[in-house]
PDB file of N, CA and C in Angstrom:
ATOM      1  N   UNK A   1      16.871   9.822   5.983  1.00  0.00           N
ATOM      2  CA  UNK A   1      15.722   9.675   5.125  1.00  0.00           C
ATOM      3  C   UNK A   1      16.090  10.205   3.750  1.00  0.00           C
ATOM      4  N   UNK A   2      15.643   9.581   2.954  1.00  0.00           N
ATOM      5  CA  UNK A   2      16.190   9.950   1.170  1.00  0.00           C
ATOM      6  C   UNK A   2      15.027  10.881   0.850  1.00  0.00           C
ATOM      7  N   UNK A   3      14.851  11.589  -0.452  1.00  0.00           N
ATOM      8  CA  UNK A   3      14.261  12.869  -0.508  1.00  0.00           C
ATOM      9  C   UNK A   3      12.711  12.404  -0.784  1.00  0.00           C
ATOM     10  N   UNK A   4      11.770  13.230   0.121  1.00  0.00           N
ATOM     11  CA  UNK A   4      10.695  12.439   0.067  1.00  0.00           C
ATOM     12  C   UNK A   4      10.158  12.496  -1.023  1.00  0.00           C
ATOM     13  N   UNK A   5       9.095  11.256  -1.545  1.00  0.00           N
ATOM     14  CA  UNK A   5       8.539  11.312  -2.758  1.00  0.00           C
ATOM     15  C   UNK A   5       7.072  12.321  -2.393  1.00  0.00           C
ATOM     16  N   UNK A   6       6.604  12.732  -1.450  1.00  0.00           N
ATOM     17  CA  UNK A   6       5.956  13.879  -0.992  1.00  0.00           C
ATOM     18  C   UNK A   6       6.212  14.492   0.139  1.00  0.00           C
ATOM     19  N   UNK A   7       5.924  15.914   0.886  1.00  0.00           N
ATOM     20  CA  UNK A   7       5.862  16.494   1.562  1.00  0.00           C
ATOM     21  C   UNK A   7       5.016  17.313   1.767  1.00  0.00           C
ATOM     22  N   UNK A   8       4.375  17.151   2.394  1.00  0.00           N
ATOM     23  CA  UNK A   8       2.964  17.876   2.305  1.00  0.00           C
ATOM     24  C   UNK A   8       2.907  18.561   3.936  1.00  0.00           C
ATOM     25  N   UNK A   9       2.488  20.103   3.767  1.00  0.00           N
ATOM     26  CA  UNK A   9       2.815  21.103   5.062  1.00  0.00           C
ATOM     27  C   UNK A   9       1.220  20.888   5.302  1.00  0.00           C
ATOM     28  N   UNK A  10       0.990  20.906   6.671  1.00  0.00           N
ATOM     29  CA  UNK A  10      -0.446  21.114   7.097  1.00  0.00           C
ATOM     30  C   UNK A  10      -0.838  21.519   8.599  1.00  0.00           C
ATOM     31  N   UNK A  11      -1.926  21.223   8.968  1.00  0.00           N
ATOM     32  CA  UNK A  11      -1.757  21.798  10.529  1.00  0.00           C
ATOM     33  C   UNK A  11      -1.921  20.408  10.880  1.00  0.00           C
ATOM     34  N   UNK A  12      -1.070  20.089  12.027  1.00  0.00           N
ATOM     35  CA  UNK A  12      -0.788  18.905  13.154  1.00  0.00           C
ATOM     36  C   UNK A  12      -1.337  18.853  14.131  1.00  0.00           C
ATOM     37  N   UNK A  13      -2.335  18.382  14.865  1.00  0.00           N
ATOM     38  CA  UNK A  13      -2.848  18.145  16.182  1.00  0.00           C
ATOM     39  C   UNK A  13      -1.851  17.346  16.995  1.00  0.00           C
ATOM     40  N   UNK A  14      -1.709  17.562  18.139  1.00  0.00           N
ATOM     41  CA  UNK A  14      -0.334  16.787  18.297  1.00  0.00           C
ATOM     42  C   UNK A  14      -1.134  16.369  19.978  1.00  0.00           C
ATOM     43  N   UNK A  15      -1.237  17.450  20.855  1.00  0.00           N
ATOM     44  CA  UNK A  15      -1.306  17.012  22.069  1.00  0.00           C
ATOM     45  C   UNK A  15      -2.696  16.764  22.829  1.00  0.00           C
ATOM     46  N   UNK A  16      -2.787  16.584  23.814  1.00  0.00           N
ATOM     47  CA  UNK A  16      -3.982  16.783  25.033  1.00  0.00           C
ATOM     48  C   UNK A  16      -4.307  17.731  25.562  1.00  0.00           C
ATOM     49  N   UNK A  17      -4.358  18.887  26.296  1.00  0.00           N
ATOM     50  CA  UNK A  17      -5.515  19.754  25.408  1.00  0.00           C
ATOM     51  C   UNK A  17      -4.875  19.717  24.330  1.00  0.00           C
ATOM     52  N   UNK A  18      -5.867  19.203  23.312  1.00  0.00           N
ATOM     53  CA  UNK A  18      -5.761  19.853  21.436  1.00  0.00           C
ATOM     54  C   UNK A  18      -5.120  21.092  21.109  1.00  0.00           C
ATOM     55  N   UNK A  19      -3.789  20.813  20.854  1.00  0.00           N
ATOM     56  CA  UNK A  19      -2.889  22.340  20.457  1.00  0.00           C
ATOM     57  C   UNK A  19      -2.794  22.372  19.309  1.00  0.00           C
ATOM     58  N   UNK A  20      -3.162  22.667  17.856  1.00  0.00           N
ATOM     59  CA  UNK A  20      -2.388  22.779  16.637  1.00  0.00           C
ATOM     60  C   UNK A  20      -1.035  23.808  16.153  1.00  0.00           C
ATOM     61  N   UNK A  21      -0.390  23.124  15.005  1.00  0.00           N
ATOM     62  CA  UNK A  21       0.682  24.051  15.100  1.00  0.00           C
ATOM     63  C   UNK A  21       1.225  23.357  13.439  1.00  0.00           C
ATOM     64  N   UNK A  22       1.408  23.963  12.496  1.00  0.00           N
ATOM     65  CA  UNK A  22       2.321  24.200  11.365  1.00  0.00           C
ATOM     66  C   UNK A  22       3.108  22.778  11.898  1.00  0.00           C
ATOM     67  N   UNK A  23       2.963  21.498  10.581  1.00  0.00           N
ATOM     68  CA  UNK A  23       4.082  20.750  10.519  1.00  0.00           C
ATOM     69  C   UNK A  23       3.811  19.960   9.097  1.00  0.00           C
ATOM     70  N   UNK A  24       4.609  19.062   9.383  1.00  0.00           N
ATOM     71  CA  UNK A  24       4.220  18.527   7.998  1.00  0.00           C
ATOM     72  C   UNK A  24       4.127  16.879   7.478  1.00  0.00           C
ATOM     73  N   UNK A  25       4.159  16.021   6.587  1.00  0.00           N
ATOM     74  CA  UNK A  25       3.822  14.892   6.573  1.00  0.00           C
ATOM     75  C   UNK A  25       4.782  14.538   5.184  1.00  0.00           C
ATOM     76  N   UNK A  26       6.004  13.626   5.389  1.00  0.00           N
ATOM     77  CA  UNK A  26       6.547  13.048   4.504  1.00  0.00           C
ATOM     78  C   UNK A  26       6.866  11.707   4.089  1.00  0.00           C
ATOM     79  N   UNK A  27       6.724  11.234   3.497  1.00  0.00           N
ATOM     80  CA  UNK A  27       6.825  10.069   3.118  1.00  0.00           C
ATOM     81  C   UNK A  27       7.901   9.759   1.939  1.00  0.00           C
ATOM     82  N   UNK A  28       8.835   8.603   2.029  1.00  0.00           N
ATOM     83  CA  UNK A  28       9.771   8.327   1.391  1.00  0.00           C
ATOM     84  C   UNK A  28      10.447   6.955   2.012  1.00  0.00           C
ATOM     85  N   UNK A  29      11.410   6.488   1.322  1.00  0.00           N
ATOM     86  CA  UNK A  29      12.290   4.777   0.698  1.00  0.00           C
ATOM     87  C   UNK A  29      12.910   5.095   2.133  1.00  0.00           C
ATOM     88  N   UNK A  30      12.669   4.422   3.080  1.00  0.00           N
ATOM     89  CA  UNK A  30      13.817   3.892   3.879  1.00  0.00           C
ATOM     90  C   UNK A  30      15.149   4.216   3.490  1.00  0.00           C
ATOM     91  N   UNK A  31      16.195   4.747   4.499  1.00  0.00           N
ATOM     92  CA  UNK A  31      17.712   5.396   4.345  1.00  0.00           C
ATOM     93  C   UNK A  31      18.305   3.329   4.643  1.00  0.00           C
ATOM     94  N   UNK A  32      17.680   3.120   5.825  1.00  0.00           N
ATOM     95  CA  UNK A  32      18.670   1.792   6.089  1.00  0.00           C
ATOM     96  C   UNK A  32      17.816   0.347   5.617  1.00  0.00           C
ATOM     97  N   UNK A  33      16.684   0.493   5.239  1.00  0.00           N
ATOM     98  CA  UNK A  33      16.059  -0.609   4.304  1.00  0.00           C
ATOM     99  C   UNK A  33      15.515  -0.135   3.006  1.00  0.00           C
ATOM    100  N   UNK A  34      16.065  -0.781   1.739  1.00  0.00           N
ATOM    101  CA  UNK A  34      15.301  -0.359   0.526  1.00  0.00           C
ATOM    102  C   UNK A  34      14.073  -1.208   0.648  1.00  0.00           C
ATOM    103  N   UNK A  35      13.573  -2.109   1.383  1.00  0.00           N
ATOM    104  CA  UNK A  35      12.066  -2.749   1.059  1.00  0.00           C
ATOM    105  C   UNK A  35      11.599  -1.506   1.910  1.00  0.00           C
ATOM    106  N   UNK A  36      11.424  -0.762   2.897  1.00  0.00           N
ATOM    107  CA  UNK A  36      10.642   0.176   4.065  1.00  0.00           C
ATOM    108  C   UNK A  36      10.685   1.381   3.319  1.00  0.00           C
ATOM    109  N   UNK A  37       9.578   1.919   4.009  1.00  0.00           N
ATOM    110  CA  UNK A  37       8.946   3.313   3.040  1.00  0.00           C
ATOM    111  C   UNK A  37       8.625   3.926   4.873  1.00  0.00           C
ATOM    112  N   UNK A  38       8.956   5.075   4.979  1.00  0.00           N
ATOM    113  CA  UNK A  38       8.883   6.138   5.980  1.00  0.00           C
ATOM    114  C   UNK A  38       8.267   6.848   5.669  1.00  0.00           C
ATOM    115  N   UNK A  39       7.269   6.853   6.806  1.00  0.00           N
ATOM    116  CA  UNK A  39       6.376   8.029   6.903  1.00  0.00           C
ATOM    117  C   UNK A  39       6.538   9.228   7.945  1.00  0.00           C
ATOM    118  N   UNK A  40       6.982  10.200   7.953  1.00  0.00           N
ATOM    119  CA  UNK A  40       7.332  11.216   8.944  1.00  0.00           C
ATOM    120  C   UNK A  40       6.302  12.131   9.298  1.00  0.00           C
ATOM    121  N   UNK A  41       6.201  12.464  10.928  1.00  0.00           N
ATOM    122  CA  UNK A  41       5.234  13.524  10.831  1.00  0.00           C
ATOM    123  C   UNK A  41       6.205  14.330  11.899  1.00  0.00           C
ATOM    124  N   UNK A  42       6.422  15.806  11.289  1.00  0.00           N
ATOM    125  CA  UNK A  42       7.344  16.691  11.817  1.00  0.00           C
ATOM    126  C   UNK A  42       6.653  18.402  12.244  1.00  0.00           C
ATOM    127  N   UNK A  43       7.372  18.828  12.663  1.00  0.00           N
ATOM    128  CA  UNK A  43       7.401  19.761  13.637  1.00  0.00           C
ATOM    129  C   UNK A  43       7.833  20.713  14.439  1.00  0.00           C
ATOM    130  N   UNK A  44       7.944  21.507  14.826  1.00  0.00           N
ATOM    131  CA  UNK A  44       8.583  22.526  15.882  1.00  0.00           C
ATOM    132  C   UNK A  44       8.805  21.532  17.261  1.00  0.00           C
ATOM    133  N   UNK A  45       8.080  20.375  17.376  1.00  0.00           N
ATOM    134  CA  UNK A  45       8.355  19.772  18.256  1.00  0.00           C
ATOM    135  C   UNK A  45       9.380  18.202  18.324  1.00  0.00           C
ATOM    136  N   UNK A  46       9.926  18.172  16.961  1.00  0.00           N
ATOM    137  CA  UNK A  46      11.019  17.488  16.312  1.00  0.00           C
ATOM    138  C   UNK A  46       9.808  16.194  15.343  1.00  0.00           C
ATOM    139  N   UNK A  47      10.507  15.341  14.880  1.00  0.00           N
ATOM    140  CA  UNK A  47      10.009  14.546  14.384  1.00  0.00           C
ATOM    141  C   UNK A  47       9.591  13.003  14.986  1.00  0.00           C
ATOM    142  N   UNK A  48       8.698  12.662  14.060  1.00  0.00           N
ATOM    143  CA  UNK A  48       8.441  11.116  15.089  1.00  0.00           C
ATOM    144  C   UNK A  48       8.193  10.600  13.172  1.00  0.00           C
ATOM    145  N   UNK A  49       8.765   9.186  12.795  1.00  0.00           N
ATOM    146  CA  UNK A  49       8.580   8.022  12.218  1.00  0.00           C
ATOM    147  C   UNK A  49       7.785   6.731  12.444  1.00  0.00           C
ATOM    148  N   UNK A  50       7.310   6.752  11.069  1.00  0.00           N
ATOM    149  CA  UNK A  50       6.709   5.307  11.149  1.00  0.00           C
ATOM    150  C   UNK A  50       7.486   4.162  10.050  1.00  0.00           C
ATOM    151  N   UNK A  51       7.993   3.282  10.064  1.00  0.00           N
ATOM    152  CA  UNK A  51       8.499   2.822   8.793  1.00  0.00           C
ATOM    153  C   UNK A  51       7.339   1.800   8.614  1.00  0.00           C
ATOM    154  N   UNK A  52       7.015   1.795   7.711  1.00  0.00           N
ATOM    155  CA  UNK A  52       6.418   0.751   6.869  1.00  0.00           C
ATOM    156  C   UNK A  52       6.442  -0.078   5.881  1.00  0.00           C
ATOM    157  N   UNK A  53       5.929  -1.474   5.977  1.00  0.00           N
ATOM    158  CA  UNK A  53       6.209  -2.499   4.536  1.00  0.00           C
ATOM    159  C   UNK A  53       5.669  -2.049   3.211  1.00  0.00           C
ATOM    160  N   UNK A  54       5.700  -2.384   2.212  1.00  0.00           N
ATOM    161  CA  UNK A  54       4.971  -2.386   1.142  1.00  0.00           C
ATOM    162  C   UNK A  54       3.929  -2.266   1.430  1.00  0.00           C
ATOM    163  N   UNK A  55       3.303  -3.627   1.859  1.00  0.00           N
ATOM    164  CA  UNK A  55       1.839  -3.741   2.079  1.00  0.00           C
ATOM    165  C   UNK A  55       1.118  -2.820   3.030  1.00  0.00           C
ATOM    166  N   UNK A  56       1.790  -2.236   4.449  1.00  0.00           N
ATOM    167  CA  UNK A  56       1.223  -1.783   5.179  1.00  0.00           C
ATOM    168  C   UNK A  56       1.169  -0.124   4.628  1.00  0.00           C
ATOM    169  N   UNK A  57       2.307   0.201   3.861  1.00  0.00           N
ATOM    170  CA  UNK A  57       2.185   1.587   2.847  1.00  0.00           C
ATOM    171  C   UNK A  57       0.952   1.689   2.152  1.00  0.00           C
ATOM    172  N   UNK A  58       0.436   0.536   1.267  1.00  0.00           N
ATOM    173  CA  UNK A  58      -0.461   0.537   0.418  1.00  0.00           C
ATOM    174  C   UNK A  58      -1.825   0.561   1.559  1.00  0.00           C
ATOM    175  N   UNK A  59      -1.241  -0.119   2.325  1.00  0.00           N
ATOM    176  CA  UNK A  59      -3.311  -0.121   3.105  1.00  0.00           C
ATOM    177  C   UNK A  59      -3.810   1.694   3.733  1.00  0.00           C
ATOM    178  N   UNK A  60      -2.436   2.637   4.132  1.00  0.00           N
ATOM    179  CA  UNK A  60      -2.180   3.500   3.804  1.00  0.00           C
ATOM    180  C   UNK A  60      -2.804   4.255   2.990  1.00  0.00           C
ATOM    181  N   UNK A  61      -2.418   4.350   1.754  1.00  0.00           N
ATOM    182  CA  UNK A  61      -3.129   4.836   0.676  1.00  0.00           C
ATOM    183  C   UNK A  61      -4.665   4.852   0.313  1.00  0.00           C
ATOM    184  N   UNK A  62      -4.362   3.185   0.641  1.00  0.00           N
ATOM    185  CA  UNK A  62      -5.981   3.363   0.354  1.00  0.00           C
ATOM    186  C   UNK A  62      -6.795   3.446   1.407  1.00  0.00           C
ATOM    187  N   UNK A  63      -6.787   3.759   2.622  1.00  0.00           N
ATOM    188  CA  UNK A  63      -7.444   4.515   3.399  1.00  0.00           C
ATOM    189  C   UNK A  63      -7.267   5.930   3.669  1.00  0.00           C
ATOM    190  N   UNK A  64      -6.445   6.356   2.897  1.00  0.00           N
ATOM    191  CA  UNK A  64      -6.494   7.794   2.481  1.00  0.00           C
ATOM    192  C   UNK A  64      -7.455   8.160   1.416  1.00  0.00           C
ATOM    193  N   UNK A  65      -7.310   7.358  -0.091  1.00  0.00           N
ATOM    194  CA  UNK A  65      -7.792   7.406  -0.977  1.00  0.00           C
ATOM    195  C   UNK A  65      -9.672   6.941  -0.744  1.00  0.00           C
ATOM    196  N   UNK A  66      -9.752   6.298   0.004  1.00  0.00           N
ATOM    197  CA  UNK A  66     -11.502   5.704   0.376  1.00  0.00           C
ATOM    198  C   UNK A  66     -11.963   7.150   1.232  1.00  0.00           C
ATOM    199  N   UNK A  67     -11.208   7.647   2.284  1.00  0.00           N
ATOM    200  CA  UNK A  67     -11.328   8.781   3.115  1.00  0.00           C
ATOM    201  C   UNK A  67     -11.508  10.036   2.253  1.00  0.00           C
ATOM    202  N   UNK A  68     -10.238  10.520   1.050  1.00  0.00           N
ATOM    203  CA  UNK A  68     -10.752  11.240  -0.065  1.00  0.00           C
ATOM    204  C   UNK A  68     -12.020  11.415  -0.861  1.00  0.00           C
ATOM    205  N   UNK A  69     -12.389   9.957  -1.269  1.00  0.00           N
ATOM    206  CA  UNK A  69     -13.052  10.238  -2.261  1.00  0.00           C
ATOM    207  C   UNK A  69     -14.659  10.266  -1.155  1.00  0.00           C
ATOM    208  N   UNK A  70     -14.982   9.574  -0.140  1.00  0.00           N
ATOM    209  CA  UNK A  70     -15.961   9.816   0.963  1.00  0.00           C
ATOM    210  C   UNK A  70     -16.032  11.173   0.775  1.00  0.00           C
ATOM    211  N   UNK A  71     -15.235  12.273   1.455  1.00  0.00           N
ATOM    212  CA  UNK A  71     -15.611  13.453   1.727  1.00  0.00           C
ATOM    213  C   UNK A  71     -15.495  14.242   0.232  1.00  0.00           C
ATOM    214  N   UNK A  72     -15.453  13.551  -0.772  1.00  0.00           N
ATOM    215  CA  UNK A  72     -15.609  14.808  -2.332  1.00  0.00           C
ATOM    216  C   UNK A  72     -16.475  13.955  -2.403  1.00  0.00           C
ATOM    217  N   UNK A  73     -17.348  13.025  -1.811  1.00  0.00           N
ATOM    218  CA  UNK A  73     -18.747  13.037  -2.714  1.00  0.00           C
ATOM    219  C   UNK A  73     -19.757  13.393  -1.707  1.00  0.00           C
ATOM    220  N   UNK A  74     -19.405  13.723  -0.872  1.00  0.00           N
ATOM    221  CA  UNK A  74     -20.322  14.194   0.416  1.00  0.00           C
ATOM    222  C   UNK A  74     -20.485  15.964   0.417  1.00  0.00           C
ATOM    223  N   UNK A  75     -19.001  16.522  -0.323  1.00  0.00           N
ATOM    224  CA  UNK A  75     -19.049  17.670  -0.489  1.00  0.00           C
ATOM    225  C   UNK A  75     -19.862  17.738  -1.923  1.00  0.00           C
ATOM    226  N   UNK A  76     -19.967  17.171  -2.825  1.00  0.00           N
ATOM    227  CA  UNK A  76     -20.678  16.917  -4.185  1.00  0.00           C
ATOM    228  C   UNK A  76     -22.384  16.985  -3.806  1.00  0.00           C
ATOM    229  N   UNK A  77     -22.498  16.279  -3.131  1.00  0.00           N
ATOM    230  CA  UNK A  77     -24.464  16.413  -2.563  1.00  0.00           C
ATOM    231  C   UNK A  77     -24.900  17.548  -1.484  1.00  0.00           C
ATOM    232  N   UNK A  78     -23.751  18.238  -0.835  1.00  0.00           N
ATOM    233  CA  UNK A  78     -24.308  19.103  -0.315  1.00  0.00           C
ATOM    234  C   UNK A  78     -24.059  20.600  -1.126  1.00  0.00           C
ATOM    235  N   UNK A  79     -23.418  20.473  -2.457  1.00  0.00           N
ATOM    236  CA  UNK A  79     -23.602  21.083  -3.248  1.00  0.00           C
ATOM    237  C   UNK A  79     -24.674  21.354  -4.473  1.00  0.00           C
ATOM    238  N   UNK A  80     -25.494  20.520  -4.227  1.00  0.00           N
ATOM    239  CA  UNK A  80     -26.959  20.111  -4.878  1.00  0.00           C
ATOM    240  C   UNK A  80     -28.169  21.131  -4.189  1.00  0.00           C
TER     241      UNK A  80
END
């Protein structure tokens, strides 16, 4: 994997009973395709990959970005 264009540390839900534990979430260019973008989610319990297209990166985003801005305007009215 080439150096991610983020890395972001957070807590991981990983199993059945619900265990959390310190891992993290990276994303970056494919090592063996320059069109694929990797998404990593890592761990004390090693890593697992997703590679993704362009397009499926971007739908990505923006269901991160729709999910973001949902909960800052939900936190915005219960700040009223």
């Amino acid at each position: 994997m080439t150096s991610p264009t983020i890395d972001l540390k957070t807590a991981v839900t990983r199993d059945r009973p619900v265990t959390h534990t310190e891992g993290a979430i990276q994303v970056s260019q494919s090592e063996l395709d320059d069109t694929t973008i990797t998404l990593g989610f890592g761990g004390p319990w090693g890593t697992t990959y997703a590679e993704l297209t362009p397009e499926e990166a971007r739908a990505v985003a923006t269901a991160l970005e729709e999910a973001a801005t949902d909960v800052t305007n939900q936190e915005g009215s219960t700040d009223e």
